[in-house]
Each structure stands twice: as C-alpha cells, then as structure tokens.
N, C-alpha and C. Protein backbone atom coordinates (compact mmCIF):
# COMPACT_ATOMS: atom_id res chain seq x y z
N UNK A 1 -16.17 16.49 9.78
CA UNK A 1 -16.00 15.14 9.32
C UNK A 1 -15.10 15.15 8.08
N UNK A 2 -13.93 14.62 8.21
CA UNK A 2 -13.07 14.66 7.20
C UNK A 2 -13.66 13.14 5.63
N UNK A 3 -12.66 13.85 4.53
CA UNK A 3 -12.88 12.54 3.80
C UNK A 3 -11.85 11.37 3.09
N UNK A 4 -12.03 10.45 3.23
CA UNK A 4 -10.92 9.32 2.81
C UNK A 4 -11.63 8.69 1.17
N UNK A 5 -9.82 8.77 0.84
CA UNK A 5 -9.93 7.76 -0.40
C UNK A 5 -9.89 6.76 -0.54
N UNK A 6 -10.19 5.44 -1.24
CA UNK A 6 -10.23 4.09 -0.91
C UNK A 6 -10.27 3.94 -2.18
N UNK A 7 -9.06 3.23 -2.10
CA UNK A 7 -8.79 2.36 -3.97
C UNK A 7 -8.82 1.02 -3.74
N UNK A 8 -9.30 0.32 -4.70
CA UNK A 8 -9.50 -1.30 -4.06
C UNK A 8 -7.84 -2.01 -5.25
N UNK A 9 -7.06 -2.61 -4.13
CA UNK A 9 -6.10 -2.87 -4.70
C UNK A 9 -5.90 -4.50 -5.37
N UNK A 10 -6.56 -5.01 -4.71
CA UNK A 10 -6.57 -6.62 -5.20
C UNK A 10 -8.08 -7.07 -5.44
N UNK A 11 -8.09 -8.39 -6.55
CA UNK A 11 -9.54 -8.56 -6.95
C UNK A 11 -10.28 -9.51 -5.73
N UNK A 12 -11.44 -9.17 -5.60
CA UNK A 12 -12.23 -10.17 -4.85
C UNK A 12 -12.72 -11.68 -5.98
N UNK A 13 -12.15 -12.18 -6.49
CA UNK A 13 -12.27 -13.80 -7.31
C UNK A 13 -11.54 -14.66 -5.97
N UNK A 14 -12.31 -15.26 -5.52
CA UNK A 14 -11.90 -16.24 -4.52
C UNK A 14 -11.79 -15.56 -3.52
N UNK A 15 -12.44 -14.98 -3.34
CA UNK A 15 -13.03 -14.19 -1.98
C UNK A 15 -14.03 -14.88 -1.32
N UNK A 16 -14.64 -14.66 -0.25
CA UNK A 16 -15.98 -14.87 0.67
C UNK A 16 -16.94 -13.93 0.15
N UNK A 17 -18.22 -14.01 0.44
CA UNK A 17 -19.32 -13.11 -0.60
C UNK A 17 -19.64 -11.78 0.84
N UNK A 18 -19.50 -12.36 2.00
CA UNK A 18 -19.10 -11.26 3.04
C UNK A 18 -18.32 -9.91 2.23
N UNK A 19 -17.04 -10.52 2.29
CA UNK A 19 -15.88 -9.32 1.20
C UNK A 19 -16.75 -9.01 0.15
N UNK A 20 -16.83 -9.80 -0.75
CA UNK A 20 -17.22 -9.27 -2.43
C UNK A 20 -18.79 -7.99 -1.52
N UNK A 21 -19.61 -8.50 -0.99
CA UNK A 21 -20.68 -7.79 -0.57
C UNK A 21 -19.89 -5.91 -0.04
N UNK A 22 -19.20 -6.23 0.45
CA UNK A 22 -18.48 -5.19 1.20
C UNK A 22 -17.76 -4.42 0.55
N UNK A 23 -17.22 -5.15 -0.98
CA UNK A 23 -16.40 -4.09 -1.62
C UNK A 23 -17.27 -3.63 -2.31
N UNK A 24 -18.74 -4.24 -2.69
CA UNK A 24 -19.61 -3.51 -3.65
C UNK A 24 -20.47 -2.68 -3.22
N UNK A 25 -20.53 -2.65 -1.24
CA UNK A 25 -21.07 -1.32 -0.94
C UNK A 25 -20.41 -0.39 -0.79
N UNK A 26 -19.14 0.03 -0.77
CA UNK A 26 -18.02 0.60 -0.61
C UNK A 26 -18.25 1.53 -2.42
N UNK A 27 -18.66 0.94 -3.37
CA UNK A 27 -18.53 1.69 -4.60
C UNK A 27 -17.91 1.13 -5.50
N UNK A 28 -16.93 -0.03 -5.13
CA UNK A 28 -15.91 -0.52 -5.36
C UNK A 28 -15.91 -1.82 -6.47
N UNK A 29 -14.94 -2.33 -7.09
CA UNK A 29 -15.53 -3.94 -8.33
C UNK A 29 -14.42 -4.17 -8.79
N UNK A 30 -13.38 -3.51 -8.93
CA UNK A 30 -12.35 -3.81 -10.08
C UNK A 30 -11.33 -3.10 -9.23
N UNK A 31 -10.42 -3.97 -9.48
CA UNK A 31 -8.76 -3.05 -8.97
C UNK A 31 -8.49 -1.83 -9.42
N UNK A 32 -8.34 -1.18 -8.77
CA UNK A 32 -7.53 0.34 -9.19
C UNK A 32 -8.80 1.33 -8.99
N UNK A 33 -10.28 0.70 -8.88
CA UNK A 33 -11.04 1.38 -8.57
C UNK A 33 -11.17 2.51 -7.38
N UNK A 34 -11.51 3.69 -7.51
CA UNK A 34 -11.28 4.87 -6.35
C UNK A 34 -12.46 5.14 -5.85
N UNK A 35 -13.17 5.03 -4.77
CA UNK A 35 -14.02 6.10 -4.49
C UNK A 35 -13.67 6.87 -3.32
N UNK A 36 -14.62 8.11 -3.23
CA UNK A 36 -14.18 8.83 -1.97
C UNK A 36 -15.38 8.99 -0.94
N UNK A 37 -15.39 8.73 0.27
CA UNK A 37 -16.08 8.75 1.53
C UNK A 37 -16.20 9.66 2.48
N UNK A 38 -17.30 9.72 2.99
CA UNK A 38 -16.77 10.16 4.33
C UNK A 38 -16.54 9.82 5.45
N UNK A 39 -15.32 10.08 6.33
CA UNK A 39 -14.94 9.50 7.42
C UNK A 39 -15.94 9.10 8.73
N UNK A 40 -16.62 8.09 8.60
CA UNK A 40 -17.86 7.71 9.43
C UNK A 40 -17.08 6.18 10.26
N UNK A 41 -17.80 6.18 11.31
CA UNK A 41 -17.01 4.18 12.37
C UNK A 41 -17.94 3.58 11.46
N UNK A 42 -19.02 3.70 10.41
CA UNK A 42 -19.32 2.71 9.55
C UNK A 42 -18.40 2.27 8.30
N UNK A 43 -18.08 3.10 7.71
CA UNK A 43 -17.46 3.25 6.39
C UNK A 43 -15.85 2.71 7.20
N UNK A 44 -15.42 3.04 8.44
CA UNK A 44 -14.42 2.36 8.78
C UNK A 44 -14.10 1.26 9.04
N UNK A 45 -15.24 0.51 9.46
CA UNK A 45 -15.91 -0.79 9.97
C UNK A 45 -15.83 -1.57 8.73
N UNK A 46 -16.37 -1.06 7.26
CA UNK A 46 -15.98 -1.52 6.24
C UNK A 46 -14.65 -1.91 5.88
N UNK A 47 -14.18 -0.89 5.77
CA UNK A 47 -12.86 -1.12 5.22
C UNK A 47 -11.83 -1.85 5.85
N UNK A 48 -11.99 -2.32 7.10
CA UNK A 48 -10.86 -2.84 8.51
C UNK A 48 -11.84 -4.67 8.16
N UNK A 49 -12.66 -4.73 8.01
CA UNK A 49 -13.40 -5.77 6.95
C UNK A 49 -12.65 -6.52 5.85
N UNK A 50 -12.26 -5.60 5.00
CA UNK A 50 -11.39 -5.62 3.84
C UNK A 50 -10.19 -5.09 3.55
N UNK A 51 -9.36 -4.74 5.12
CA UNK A 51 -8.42 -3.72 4.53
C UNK A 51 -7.17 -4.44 3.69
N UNK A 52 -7.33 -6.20 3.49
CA UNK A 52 -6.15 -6.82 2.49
C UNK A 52 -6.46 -6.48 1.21
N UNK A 53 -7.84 -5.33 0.74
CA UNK A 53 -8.33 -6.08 -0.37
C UNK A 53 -8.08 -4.22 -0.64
N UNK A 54 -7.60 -3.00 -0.10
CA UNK A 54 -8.11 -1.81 0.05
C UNK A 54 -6.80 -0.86 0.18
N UNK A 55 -6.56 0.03 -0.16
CA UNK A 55 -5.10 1.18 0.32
C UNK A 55 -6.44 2.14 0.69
N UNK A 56 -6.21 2.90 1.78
CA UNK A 56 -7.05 3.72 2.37
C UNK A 56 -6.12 4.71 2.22
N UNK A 57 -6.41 6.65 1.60
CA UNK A 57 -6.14 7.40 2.37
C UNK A 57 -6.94 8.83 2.61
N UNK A 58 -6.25 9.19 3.48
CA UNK A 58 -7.20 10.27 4.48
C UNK A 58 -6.42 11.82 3.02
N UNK A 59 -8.22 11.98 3.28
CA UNK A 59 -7.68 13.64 2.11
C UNK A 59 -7.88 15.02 2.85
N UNK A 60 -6.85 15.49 3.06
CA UNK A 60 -7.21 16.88 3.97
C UNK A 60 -8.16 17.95 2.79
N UNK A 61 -8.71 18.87 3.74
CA UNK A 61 -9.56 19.47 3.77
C UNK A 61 -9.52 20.79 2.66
C-alpha cells in the first residue's frame, strides 16, 4: 500500500459543511496544510470529494 500527500490548496469559507467535514477528516484546516496518507478507495473517495479544494501527490516508496 503506497502513500500520498495531500496539501489543501484553497480555503473551505463558503464551502458546504459536507467539504469543510471532509477536509477536517482528511487532517486538513488551513491552506498550505500537508498531511500524509495511506493510499486506501476510502481516503480516495475523500479527496475526489474535494479534489477543487486539494493537490494530491503519490510518494514513492
């Protein structure tokens, strides 16, 4: 199971609380924020959720 980075690139203010909910299980609150995951169809399911709000990338091993 590989792991991805996810920086949240734009703010959720005038968002849906769906999104805001989604970027705050993700790890996520503030632009430029990073966390790192692991590559799961949940954590992907997230982010394809939010991917206007997200730069995703994949970190080799």
């Amino acid at each position: 199971m590989g792991k991805i980075k996810i920086t949240q690139t734009r703010s959720v203010i005038d968002r849906p609380k769906d999104q805001k909910a989604t970027i705050e299980a993700l790890g996520l609150g503030r632009p430029n924020w990073q966390k790192v995951h692991n590559d799961t169809p949940q954590i992907r399911g997230m982010i394809k959720k939010v991917s206007h709000l997200v730069k995703v990338e994949e970190l080799k091993d």
